[in-house]
N, C-alpha and C. Protein backbone atom coordinates (compact mmCIF):
# COMPACT_ATOMS: atom_id res chain seq x y z
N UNK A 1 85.91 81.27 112.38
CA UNK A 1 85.93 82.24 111.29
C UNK A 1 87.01 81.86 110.30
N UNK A 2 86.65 81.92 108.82
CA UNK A 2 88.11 81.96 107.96
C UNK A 2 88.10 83.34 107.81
N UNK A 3 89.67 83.06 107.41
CA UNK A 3 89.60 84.41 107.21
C UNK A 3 89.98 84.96 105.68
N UNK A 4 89.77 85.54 104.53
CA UNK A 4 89.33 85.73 103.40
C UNK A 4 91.01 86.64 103.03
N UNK A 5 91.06 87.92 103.42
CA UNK A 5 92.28 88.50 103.07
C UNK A 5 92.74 89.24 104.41
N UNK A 6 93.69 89.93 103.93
CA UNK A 6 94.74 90.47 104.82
C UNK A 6 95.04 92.15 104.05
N UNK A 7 94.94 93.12 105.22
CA UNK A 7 94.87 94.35 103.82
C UNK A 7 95.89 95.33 104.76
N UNK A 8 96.46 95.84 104.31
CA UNK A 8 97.26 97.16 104.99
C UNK A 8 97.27 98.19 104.01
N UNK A 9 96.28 99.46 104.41
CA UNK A 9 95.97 100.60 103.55
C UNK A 9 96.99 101.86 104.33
N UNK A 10 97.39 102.81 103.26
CA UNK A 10 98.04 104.17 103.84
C UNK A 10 97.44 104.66 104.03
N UNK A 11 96.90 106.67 104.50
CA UNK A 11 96.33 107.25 105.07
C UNK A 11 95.48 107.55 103.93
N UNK A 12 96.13 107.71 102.48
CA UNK A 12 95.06 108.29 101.06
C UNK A 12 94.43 107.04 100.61
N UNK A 13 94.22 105.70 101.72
CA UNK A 13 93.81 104.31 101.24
C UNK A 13 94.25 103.54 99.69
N UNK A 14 95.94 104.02 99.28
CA UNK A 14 96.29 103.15 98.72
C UNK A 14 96.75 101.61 99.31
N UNK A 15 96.64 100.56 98.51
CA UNK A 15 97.05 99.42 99.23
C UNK A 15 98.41 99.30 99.41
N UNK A 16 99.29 99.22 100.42
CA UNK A 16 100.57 98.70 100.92
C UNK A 16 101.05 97.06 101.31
N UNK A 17 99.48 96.37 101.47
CA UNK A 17 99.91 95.11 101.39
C UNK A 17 98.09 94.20 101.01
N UNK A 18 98.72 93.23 100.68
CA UNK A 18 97.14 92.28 100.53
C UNK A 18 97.27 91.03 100.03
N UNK A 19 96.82 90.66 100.65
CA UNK A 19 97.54 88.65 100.69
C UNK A 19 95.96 88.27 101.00
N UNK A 20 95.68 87.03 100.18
CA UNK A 20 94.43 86.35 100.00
C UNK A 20 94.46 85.19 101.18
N UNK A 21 93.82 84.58 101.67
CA UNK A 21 94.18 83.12 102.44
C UNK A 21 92.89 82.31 101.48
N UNK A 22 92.52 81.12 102.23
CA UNK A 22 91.82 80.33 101.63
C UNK A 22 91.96 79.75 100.70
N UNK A 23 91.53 78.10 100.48
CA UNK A 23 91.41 77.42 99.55
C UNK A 23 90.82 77.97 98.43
N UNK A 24 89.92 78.38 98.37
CA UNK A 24 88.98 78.28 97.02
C UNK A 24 89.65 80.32 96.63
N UNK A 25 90.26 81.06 97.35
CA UNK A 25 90.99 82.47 97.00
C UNK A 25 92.45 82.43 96.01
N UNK A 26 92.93 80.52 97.04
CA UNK A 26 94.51 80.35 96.18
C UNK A 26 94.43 79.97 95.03
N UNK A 27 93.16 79.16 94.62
CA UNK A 27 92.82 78.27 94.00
C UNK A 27 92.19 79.36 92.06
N UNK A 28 91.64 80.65 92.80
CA UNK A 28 90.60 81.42 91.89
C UNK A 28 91.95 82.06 91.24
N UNK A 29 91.70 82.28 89.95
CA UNK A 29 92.51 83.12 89.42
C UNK A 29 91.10 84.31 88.84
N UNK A 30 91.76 85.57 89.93
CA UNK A 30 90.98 86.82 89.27
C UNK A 30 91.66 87.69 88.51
N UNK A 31 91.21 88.55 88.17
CA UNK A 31 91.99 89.80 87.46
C UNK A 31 92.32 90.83 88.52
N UNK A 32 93.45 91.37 88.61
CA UNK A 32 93.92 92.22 89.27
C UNK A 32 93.03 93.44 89.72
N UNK A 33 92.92 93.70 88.25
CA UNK A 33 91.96 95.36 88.53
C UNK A 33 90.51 95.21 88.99
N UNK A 34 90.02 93.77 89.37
CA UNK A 34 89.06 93.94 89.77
C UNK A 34 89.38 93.59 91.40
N UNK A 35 90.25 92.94 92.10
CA UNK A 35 90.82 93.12 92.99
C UNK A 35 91.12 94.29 93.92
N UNK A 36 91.89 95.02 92.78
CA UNK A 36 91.97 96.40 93.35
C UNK A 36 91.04 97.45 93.51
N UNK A 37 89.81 97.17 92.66
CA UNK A 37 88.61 97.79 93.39
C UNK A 37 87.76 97.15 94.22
N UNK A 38 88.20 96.16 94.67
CA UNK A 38 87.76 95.54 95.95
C UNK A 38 88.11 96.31 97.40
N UNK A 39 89.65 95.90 97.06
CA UNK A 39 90.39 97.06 98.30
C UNK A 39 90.17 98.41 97.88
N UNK A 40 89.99 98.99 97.24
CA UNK A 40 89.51 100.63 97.50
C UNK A 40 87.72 101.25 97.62
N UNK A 41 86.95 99.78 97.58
CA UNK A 41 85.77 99.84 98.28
C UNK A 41 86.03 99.81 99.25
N UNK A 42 87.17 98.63 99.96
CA UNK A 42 86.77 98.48 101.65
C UNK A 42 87.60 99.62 102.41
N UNK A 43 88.31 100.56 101.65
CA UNK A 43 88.97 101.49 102.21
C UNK A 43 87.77 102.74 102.26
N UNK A 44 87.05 103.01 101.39
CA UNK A 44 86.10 103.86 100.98
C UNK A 44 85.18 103.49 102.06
N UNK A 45 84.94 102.09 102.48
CA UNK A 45 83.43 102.05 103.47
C UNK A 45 84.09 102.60 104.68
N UNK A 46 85.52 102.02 104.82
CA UNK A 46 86.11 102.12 106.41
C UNK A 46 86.05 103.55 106.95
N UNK A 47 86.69 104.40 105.37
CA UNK A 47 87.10 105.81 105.63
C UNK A 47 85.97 106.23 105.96
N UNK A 48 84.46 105.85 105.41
CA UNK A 48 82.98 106.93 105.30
C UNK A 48 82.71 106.83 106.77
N UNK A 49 82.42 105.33 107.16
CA UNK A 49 82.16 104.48 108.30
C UNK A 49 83.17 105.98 109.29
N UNK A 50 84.34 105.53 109.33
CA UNK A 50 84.81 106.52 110.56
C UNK A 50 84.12 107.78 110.90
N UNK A 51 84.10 108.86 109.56
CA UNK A 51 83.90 109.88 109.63
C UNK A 51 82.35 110.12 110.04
N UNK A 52 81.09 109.21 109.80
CA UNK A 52 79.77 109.25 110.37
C UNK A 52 80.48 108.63 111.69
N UNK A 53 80.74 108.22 112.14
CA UNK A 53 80.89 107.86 113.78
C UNK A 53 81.34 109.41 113.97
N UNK A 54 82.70 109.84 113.44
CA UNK A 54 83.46 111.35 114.26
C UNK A 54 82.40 112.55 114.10
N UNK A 55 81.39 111.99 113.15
CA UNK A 55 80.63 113.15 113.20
C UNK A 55 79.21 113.26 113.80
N UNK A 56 78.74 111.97 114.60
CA UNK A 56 77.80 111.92 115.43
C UNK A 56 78.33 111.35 117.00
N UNK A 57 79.39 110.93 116.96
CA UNK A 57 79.58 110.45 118.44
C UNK A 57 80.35 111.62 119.35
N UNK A 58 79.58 111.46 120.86
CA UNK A 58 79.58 112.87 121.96
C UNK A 58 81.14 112.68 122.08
N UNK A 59 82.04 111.56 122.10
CA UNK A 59 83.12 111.82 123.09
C UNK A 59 84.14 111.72 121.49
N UNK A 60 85.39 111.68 122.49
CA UNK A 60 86.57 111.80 121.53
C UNK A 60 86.71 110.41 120.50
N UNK A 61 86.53 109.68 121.83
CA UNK A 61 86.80 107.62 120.63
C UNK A 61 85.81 108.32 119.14
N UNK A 62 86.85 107.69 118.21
CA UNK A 62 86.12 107.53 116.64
C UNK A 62 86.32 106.63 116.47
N UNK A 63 87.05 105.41 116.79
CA UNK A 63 87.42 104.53 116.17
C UNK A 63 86.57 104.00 115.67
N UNK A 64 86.73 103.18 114.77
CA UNK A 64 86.00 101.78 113.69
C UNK A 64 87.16 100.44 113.96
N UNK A 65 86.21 99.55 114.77
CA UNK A 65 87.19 98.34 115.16
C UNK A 65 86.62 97.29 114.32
N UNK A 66 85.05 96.89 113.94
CA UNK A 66 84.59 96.29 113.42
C UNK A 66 83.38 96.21 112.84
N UNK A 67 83.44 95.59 111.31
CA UNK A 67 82.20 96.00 110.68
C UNK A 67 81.79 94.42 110.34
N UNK A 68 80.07 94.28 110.54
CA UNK A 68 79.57 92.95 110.39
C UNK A 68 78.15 92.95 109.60
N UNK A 69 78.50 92.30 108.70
CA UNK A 69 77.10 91.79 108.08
C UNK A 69 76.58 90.20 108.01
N UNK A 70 75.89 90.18 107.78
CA UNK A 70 75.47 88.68 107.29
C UNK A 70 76.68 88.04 107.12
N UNK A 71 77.34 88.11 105.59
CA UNK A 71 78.34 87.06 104.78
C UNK A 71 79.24 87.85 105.72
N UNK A 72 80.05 88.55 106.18
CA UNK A 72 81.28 89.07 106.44
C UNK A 72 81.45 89.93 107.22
N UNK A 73 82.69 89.96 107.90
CA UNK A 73 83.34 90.89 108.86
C UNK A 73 84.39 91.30 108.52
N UNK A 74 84.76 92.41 108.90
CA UNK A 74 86.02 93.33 108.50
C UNK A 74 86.56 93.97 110.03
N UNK A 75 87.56 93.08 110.51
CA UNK A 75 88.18 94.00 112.06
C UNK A 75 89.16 95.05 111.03
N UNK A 76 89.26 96.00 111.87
CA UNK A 76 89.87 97.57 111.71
C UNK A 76 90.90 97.78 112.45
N UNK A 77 92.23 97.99 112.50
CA UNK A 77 92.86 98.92 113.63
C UNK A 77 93.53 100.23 112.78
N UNK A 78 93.25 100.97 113.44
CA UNK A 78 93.57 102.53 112.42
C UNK A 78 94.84 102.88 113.37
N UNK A 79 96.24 103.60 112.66
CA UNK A 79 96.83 103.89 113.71
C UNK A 79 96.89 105.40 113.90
N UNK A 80 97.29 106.34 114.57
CA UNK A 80 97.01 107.82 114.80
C UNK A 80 97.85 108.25 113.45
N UNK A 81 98.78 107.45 112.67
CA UNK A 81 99.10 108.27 111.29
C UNK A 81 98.15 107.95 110.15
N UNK A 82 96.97 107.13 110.21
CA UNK A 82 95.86 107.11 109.62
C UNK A 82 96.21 105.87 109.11
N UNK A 83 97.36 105.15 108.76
CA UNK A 83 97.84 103.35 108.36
C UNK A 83 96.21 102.71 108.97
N UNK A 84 95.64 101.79 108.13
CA UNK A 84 94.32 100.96 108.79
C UNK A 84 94.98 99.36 108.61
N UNK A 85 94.97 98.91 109.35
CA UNK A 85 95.49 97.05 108.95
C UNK A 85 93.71 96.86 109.12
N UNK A 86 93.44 96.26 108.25
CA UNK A 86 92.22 95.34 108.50
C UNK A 86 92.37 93.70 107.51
N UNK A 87 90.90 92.71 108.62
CA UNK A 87 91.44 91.76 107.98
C UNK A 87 90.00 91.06 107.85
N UNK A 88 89.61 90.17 106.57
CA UNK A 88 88.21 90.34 105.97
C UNK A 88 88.09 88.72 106.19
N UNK A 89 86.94 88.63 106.98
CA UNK A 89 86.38 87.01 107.43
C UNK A 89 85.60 86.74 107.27
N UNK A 90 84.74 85.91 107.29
CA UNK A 90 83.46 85.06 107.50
C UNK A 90 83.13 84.93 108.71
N UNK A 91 82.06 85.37 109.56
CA UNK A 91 81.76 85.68 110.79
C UNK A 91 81.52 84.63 111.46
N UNK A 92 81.86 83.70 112.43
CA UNK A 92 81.10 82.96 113.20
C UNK A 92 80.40 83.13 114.34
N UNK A 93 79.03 82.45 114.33
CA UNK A 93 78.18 83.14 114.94
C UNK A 93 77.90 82.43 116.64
N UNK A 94 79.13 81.10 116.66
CA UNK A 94 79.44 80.42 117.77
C UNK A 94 80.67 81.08 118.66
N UNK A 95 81.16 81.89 117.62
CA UNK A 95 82.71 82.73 118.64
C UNK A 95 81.93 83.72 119.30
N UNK A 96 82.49 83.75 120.98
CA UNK A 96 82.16 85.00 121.69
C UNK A 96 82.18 85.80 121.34
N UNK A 97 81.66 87.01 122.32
CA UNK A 97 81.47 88.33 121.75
C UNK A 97 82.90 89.21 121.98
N UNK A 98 83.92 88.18 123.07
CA UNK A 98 85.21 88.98 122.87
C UNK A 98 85.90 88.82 122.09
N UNK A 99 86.15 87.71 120.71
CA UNK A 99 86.64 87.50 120.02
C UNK A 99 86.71 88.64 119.18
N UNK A 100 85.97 89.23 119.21
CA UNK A 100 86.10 90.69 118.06
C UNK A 100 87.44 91.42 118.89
N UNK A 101 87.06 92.25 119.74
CA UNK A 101 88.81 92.75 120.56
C UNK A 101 89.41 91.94 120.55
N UNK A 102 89.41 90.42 120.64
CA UNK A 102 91.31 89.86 120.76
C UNK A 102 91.84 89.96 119.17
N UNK A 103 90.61 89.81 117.75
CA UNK A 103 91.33 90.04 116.79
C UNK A 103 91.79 91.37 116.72
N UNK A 104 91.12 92.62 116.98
CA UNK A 104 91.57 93.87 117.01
C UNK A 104 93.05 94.05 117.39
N UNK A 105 92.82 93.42 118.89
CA UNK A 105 93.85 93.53 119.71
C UNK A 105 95.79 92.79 118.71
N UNK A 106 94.71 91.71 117.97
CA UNK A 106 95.83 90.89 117.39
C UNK A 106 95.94 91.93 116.05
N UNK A 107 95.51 92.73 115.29
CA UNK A 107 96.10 93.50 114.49
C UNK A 107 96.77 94.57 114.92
N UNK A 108 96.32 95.19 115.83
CA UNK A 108 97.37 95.85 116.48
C UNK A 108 98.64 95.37 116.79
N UNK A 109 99.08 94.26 117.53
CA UNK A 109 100.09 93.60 117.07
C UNK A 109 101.06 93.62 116.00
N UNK A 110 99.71 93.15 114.64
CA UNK A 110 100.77 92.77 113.44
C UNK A 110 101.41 94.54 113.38
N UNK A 111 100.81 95.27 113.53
CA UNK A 111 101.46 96.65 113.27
C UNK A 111 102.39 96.72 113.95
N UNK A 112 102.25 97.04 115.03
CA UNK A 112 103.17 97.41 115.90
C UNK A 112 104.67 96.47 116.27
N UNK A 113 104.16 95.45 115.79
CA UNK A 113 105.55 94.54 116.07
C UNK A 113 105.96 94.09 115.34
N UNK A 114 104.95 93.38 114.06
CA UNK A 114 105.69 93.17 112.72
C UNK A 114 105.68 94.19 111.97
N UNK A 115 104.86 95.41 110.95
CA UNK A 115 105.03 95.86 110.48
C UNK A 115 106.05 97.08 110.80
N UNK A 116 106.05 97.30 111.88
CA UNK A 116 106.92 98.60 112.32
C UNK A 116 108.83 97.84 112.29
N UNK A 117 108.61 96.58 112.89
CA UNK A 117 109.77 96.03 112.87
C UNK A 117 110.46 95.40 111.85
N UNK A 118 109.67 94.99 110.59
CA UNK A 118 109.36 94.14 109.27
C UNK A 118 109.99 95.26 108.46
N UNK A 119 109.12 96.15 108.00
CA UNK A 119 108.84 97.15 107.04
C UNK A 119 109.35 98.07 107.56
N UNK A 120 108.88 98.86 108.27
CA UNK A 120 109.70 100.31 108.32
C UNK A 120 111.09 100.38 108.53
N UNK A 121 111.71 99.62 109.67
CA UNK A 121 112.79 99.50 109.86
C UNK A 121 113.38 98.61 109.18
N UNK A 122 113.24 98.17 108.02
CA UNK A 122 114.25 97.56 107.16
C UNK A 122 114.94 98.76 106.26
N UNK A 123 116.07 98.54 106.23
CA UNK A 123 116.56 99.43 105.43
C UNK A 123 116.33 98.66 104.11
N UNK A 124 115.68 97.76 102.80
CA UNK A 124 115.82 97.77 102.54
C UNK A 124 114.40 98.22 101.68
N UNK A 125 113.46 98.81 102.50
CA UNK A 125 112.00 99.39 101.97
C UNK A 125 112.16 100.82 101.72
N UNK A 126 111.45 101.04 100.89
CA UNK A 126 111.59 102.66 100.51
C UNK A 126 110.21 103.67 100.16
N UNK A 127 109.50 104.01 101.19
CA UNK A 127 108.03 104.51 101.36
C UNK A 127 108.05 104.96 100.14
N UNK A 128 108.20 105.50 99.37
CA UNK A 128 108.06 105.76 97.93
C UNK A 128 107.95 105.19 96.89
N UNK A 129 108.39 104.01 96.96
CA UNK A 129 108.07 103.23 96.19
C UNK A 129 106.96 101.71 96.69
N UNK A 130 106.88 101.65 98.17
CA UNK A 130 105.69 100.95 98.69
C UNK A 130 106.43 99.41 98.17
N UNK A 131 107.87 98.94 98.00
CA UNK A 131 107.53 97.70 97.98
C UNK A 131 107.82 96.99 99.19
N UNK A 132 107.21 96.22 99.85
CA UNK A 132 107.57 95.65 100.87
C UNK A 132 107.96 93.82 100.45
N UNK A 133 108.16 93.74 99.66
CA UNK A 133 108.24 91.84 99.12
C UNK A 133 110.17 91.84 100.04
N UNK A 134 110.53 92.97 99.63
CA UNK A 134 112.06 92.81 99.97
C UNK A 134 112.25 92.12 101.68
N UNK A 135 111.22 92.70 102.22
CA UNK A 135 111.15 92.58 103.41
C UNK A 135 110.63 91.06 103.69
N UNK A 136 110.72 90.87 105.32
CA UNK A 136 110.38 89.73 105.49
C UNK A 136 108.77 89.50 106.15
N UNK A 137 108.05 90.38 106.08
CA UNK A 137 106.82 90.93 106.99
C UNK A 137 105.78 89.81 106.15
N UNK A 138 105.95 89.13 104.98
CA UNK A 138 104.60 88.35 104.92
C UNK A 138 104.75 86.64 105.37
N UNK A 139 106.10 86.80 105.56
CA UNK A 139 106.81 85.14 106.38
C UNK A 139 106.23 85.34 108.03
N UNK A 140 107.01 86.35 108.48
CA UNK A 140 106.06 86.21 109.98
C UNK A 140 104.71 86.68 110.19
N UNK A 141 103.58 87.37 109.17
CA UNK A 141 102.77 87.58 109.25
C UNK A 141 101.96 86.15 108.58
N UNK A 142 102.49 85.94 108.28
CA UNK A 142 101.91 84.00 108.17
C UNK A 142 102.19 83.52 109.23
N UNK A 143 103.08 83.24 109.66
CA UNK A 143 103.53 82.34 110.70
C UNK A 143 102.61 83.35 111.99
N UNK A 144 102.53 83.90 112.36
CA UNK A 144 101.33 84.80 113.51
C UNK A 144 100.07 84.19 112.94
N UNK A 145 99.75 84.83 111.56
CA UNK A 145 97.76 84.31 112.02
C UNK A 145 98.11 83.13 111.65
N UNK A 146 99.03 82.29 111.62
CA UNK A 146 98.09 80.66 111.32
C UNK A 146 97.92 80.07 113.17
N UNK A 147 99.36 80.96 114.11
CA UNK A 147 99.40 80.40 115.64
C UNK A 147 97.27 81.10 116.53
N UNK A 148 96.83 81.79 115.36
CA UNK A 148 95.93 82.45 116.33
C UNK A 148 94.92 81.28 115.83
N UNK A 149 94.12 81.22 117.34
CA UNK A 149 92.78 80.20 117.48
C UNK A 149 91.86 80.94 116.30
N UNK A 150 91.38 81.89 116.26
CA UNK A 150 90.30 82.73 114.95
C UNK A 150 91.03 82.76 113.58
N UNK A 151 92.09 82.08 113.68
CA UNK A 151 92.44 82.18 111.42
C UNK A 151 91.59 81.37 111.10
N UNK A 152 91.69 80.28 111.69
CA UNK A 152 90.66 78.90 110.26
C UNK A 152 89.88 78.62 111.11
């Protein structure tokens, strides 16, 4: 699988982070604002997506771990303060069927160990103003997905 972008949405699905990978992504020069309605489509499908699962499924799980079409996949990890890390690929149709949970499993990660340790606990981020560049969270969040077998 490549993998296309990198997205970390808040609970009202503004973007908090979004980093492109790929050759032909570093290479494109787009316009911003059409960018940014990229990420507030895929926040809009994720958010709809959950709420038809919470509103037809018998048990408590709602989650949305992963969405697949033809051209693309989108893994999900939502955390109980509503934060979604998701991360947007090109599906391969030779990777097992557990490869979907170990990426899950691996965004859970980036949250929990880089972003919580990166970002929140830096004193030098300030939730109000959402910048995280001060921080060091997109150096080891590079250095993580390039060590995982599913980045390229």
């Amino acid at each position: 699988m490549g993998v296309h972008s990198f997205l970390v949405f808040d609970r009202k699905g503004k973007t908090m982070f979004a980093k492109r990978y790929g050759k032909a992504d570093a290479e494109s020069i787009s316009d911003e604002a059409q960018l940014e309605e990229q990420r507030k489509l895929v926040f809009g499908m994720l958010f709809s997506l959950r709420e038809v699962i919470a509103s037809l499924s018998p048990s408590e799980e709602t989650a949305l771990h992963t969405v697949q079409t033809g051209a693309s996949t989108i893994h999900n990890y939502e955390t109980n303060s509503g934060m979604r890390v998701a991360v947007y690929m090109t599906p391969n149709p030779m990777a097992p069927p557990s490869e979907g949970d170990t990426i899950c499993k691996s965004l859970e990660h980036i949250y929990k160990e880089l972003w919580v340790q990166c970002v929140i606990r830096s004193p030098l981020y300030r939730p109000t103003e959402g910048n995280i560049n001060a921080t060091n969270f997109e150096q080891k969040l590079d250095d993580y997905l390039v060590a995982q077998p599913w980045f390229r």
